[in-house]
C-alpha atoms as a PDB file:
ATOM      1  CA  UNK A   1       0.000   0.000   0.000  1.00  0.00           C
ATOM      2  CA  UNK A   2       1.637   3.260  -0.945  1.00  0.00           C
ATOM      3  CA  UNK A   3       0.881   6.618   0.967  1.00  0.00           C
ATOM      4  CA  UNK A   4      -1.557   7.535  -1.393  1.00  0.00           C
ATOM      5  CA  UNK A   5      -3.510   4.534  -0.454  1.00  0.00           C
ATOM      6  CA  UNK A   6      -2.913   4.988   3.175  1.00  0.00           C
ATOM      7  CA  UNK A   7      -4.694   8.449   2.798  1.00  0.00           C
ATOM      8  CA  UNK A   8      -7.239   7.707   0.824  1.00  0.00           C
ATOM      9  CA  UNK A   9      -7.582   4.466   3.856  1.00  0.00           C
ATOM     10  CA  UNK A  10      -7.586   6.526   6.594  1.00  0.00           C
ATOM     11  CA  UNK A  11      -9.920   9.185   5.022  1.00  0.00           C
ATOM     12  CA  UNK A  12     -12.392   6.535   3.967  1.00  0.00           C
ATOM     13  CA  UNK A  13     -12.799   4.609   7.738  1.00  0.00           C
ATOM     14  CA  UNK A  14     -12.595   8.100   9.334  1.00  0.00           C
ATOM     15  CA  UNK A  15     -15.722   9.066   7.129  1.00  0.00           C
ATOM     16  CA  UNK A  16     -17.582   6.157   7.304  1.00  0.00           C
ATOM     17  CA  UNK A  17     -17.390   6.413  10.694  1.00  0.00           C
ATOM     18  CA  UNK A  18     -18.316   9.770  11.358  1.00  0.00           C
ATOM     19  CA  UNK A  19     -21.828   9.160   9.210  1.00  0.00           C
ATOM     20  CA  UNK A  20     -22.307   5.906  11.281  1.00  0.00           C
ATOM     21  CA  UNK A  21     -22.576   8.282  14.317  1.00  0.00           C
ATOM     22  CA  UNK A  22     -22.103   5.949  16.936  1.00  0.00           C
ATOM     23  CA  UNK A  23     -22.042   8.737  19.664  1.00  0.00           C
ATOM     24  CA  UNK A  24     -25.088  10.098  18.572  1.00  0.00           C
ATOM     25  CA  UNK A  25     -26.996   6.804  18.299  1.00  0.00           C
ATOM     26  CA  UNK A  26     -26.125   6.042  22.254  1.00  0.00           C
ATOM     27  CA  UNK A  27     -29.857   7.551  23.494  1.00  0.00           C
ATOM     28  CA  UNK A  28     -31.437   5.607  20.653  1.00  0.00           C
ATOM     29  CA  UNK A  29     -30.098   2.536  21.596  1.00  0.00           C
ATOM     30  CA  UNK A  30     -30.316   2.544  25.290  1.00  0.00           C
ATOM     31  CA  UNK A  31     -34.096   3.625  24.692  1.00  0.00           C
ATOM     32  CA  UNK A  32     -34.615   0.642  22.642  1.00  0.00           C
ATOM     33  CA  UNK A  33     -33.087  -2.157  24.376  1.00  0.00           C
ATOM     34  CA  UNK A  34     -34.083  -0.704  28.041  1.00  0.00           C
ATOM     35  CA  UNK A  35     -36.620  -3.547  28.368  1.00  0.00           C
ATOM     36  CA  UNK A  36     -33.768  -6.590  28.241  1.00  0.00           C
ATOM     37  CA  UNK A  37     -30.877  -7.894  30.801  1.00  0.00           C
ATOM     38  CA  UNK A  38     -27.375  -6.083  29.754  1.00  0.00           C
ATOM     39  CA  UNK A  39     -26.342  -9.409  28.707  1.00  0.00           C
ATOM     40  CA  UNK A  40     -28.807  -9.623  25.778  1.00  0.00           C
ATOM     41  CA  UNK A  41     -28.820  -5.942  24.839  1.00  0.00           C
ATOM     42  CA  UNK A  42     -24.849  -7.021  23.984  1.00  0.00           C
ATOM     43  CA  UNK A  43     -26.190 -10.069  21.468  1.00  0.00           C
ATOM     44  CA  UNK A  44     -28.567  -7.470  19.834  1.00  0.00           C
ATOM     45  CA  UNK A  45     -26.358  -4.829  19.535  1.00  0.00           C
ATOM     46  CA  UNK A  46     -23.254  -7.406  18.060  1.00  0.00           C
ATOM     47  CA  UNK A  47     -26.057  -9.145  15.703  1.00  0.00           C
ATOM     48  CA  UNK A  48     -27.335  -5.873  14.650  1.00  0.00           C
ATOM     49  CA  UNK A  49     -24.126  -4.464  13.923  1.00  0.00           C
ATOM     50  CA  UNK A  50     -23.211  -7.388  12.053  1.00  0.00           C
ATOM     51  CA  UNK A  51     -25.958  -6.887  10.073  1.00  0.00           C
ATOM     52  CA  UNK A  52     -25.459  -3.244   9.343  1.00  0.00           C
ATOM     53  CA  UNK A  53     -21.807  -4.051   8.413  1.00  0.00           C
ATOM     54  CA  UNK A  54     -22.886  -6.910   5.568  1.00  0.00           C
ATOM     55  CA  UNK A  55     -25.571  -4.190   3.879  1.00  0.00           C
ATOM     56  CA  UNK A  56     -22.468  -1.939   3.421  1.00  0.00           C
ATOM     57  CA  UNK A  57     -20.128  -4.704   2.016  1.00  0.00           C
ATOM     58  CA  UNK A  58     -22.999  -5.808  -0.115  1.00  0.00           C
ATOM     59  CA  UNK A  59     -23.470  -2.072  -1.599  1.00  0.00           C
ATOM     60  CA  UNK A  60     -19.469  -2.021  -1.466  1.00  0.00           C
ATOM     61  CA  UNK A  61     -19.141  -4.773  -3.824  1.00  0.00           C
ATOM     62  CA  UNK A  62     -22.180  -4.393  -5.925  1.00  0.00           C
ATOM     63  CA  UNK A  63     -23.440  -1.316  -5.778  1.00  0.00           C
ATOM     64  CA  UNK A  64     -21.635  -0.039  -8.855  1.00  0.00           C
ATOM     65  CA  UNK A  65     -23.346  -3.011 -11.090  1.00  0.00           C
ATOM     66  CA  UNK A  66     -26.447  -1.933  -9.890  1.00  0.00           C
ATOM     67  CA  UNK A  67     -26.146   1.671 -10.518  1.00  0.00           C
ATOM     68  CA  UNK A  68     -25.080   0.548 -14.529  1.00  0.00           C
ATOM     69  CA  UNK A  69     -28.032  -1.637 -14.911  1.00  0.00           C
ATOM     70  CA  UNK A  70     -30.066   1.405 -13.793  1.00  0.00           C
ATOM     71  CA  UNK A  71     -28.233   3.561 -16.098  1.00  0.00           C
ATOM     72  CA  UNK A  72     -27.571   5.806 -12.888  1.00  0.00           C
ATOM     73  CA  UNK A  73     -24.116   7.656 -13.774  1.00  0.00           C
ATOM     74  CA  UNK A  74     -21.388   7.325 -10.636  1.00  0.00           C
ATOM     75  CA  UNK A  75     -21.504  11.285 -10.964  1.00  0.00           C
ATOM     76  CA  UNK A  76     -25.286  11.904  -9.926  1.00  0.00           C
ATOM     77  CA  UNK A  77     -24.055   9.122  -6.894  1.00  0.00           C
ATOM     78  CA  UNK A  78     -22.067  11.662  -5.551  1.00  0.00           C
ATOM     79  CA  UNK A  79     -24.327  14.756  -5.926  1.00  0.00           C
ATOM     80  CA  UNK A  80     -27.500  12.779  -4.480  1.00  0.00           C
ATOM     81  CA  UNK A  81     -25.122  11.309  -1.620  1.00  0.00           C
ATOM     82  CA  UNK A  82     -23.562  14.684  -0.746  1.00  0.00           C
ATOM     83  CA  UNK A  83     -27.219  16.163  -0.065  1.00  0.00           C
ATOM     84  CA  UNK A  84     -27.956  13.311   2.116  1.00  0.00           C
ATOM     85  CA  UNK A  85     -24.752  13.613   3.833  1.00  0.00           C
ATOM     86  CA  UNK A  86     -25.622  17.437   4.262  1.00  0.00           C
ATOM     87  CA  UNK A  87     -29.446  16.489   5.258  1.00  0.00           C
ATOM     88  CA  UNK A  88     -28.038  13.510   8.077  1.00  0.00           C
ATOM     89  CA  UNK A  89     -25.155  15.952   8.806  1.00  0.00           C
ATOM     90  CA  UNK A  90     -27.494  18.895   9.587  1.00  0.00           C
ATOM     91  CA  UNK A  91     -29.456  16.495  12.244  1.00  0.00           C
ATOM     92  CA  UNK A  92     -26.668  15.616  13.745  1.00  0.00           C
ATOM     93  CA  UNK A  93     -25.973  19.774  14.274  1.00  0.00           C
ATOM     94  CA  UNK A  94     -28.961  20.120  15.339  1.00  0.00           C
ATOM     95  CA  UNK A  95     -30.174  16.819  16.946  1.00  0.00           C
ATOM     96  CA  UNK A  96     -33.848  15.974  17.449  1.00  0.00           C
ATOM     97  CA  UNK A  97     -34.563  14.628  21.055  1.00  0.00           C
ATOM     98  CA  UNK A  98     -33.863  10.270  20.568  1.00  0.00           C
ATOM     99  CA  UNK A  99     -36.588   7.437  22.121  1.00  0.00           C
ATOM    100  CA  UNK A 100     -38.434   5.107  21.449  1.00  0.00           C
ATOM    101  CA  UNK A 101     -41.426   6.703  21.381  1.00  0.00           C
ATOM    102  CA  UNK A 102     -43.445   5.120  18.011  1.00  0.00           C
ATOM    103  CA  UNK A 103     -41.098   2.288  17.384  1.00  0.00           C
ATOM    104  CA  UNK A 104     -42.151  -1.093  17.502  1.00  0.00           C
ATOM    105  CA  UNK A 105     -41.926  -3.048  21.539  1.00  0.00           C
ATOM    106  CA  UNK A 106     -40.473  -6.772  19.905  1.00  0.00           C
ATOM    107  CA  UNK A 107     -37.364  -7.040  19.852  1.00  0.00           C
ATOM    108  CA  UNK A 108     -35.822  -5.205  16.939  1.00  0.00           C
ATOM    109  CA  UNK A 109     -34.063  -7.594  13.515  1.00  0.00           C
ATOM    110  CA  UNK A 110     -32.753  -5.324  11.183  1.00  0.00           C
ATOM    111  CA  UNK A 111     -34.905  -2.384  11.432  1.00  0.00           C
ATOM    112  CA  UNK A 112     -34.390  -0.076  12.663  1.00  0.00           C
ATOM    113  CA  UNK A 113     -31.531  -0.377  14.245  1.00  0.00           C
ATOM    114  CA  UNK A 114     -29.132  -2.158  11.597  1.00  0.00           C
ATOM    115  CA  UNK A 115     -31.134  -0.120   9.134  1.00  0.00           C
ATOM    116  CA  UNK A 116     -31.586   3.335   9.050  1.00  0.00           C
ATOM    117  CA  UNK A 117     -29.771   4.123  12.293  1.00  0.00           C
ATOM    118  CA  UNK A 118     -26.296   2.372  11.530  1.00  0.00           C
ATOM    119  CA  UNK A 119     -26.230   1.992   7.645  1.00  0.00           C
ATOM    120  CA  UNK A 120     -28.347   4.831   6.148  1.00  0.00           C
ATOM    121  CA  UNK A 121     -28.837   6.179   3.073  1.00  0.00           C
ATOM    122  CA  UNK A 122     -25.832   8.263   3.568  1.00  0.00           C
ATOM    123  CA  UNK A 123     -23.870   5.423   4.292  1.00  0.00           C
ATOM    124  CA  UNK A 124     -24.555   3.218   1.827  1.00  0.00           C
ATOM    125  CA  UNK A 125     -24.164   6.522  -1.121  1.00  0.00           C
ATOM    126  CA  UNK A 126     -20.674   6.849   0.775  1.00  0.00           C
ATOM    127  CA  UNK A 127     -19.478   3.885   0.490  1.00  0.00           C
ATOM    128  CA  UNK A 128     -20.664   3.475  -2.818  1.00  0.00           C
ATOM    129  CA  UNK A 129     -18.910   6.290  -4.765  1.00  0.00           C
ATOM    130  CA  UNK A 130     -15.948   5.419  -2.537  1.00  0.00           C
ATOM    131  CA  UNK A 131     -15.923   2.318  -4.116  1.00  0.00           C
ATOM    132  CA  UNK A 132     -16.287   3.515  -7.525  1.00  0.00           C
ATOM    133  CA  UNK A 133     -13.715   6.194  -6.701  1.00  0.00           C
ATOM    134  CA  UNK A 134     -10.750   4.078  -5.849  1.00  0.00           C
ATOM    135  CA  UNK A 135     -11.914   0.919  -7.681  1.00  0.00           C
ATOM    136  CA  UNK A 136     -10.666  -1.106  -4.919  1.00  0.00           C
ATOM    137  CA  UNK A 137     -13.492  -2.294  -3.223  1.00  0.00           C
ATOM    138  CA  UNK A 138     -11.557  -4.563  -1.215  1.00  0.00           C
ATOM    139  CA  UNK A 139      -9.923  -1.875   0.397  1.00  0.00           C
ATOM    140  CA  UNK A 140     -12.966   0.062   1.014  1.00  0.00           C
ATOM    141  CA  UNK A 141     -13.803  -2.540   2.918  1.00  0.00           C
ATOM    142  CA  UNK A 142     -10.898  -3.077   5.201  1.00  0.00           C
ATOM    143  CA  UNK A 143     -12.001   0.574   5.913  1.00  0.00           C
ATOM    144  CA  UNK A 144     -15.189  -0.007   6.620  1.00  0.00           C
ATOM    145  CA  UNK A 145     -14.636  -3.140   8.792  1.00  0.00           C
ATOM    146  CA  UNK A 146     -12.012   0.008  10.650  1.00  0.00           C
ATOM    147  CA  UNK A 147     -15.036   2.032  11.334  1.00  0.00           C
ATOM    148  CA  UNK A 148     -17.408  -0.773  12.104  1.00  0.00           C
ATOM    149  CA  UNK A 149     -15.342  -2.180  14.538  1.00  0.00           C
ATOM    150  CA  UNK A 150     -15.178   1.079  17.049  1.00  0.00           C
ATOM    151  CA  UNK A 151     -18.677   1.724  16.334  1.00  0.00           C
ATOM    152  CA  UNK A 152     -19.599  -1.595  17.736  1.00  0.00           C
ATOM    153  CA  UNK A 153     -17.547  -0.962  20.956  1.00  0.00           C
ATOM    154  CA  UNK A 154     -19.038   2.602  21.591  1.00  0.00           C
ATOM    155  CA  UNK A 155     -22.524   0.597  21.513  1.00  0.00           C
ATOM    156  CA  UNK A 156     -21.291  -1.730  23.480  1.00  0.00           C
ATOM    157  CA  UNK A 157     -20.357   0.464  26.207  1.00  0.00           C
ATOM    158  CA  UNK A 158     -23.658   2.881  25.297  1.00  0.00           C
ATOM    159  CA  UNK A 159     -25.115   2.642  28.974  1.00  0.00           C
ATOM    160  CA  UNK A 160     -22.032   3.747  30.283  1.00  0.00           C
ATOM    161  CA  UNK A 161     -20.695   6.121  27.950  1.00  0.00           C
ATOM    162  CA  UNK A 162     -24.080   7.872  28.277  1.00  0.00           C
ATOM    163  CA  UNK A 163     -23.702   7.850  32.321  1.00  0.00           C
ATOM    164  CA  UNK A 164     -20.176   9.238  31.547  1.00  0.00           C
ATOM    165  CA  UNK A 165     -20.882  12.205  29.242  1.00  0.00           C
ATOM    166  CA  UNK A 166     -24.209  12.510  29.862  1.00  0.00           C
ATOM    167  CA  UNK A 167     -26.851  13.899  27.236  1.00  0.00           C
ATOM    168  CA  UNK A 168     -24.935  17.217  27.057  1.00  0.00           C
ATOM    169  CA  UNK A 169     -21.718  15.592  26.414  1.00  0.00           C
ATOM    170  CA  UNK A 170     -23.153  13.202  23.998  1.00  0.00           C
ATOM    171  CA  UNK A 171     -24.553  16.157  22.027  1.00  0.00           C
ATOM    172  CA  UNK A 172     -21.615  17.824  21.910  1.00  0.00           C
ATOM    173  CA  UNK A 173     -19.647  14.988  20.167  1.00  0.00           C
ATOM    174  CA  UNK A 174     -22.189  14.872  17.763  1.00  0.00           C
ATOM    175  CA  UNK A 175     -22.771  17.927  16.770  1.00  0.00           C
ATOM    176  CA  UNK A 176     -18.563  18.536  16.064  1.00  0.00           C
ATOM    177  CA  UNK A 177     -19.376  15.140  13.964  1.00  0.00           C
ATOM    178  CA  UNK A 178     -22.184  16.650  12.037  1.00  0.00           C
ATOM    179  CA  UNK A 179     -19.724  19.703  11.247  1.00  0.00           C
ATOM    180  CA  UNK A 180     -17.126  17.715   9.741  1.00  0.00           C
ATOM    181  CA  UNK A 181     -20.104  15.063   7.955  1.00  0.00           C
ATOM    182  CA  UNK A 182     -21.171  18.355   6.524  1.00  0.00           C
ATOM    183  CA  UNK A 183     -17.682  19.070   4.992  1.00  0.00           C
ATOM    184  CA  UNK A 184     -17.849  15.481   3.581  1.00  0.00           C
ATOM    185  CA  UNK A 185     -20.925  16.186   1.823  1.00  0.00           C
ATOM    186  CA  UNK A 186     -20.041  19.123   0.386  1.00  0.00           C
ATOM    187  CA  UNK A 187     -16.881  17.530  -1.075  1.00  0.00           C
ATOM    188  CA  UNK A 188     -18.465  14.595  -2.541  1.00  0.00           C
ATOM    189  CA  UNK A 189     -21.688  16.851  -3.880  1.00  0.00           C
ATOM    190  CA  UNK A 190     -18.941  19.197  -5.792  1.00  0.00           C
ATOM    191  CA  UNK A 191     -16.902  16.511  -6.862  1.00  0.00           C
ATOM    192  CA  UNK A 192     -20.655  14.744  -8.320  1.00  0.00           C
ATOM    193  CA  UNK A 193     -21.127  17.805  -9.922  1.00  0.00           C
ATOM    194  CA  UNK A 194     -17.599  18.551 -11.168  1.00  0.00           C
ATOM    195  CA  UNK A 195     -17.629  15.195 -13.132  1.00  0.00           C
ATOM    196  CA  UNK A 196     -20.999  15.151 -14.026  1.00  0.00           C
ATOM    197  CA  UNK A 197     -19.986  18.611 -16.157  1.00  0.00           C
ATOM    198  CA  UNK A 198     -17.137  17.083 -17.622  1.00  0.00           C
ATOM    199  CA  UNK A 199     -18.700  14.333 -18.963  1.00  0.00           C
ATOM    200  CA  UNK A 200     -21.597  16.785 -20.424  1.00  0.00           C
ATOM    201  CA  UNK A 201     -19.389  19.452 -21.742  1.00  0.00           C
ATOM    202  CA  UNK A 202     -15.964  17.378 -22.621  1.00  0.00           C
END
């Protein structure tokens, strides 16, 4: 792996993570899983998690078929998943208060925590166009699995990293993650648009 790579690496799992929002999922999560024993919120939140992390290898891999069989151009990728970015980043600034008010009592499978809360729409457009972007999938995956694997931890330890930095805290960390998601967004929107004028006006 040349420096280059190791960049575009560290850039990629630091990114990844940010939109996963880990921190800012803590109040979800303990809301959810408040009715069972800490031992089994652990197995949901691992199986979840698990779950979240094979959507995003699945988009990883083929995502970029499935955008050419749609005739969807890797350029209009980037400009729709730099407004989501902006759109998740710009809750995450300005967070909305997180329970489980409305959600389903059974235990949850999938959704909603595996899907939307960990792998979003802006997750799965990120990891997409980076994909496309390095065409190296497998090492947008090593990245990924790099900012899976915190992600899981910080839920892990949700109860008491929400004891420890309490909602205040927790909101703070989020919303100096939302600012930098928002510069992410930005980026990938202008470089959408930059190649989609290119290819328009060669």
């Amino acid at each position: 792996m040349n420096p280059t790579d190791a960049v575009s690496f560290t850039q990629i799992a630091v990114s990844l993570f940010l939109i996963m929002n880990a921190v800012g999922q803590i109040p979800l999560f303990v809301a959810i899983l408040a009715p069972y024993d800490h031992s089994h919120q652990k197995k949901i939140i691992i199986r979840e998690l698990i779950f979240a992390f094979i959507i995003l290898l699945i988009f990883n891999f083929f995502g970029d078929a499935l955008l050419r069989s749609l005739g969807i151009s890797q350029s209009i990728i980037g400009m729709a998943g730099g407004i989501l970015l902006f759109l998740v980043a710009l809750e995450m600034v300005f967070p909305k208060p997180k329970d489980a008010s409305g959600l389903p009592k059974h235990e949850p499978m999938v959704v909603p925590l595996a899907i939307p809360v960990i792998t979003g729409p802006g997750s799965i457009a990120m990891i997409m166009t980076f994909a496309h972007d390095t065409d190296n999938p497998s090492m947008v995956a090593a990245a990924a699995f790099c900012a899976w694997l915190p992600s899981l931890i910080i839920l892990l330890l949700s109860s008491y990293l929400k004891k420890l930095l309490g909602e205040k805290g927790l909101q703070a960390v989020e919303r100096l993650g939302g600012m930098l998601v928002i510069l992410i967004g930005i980026q990938m929107f202008a470089s959408g648009l930059i190649s989609l004028v290119k290819a328009e006006f060669p």
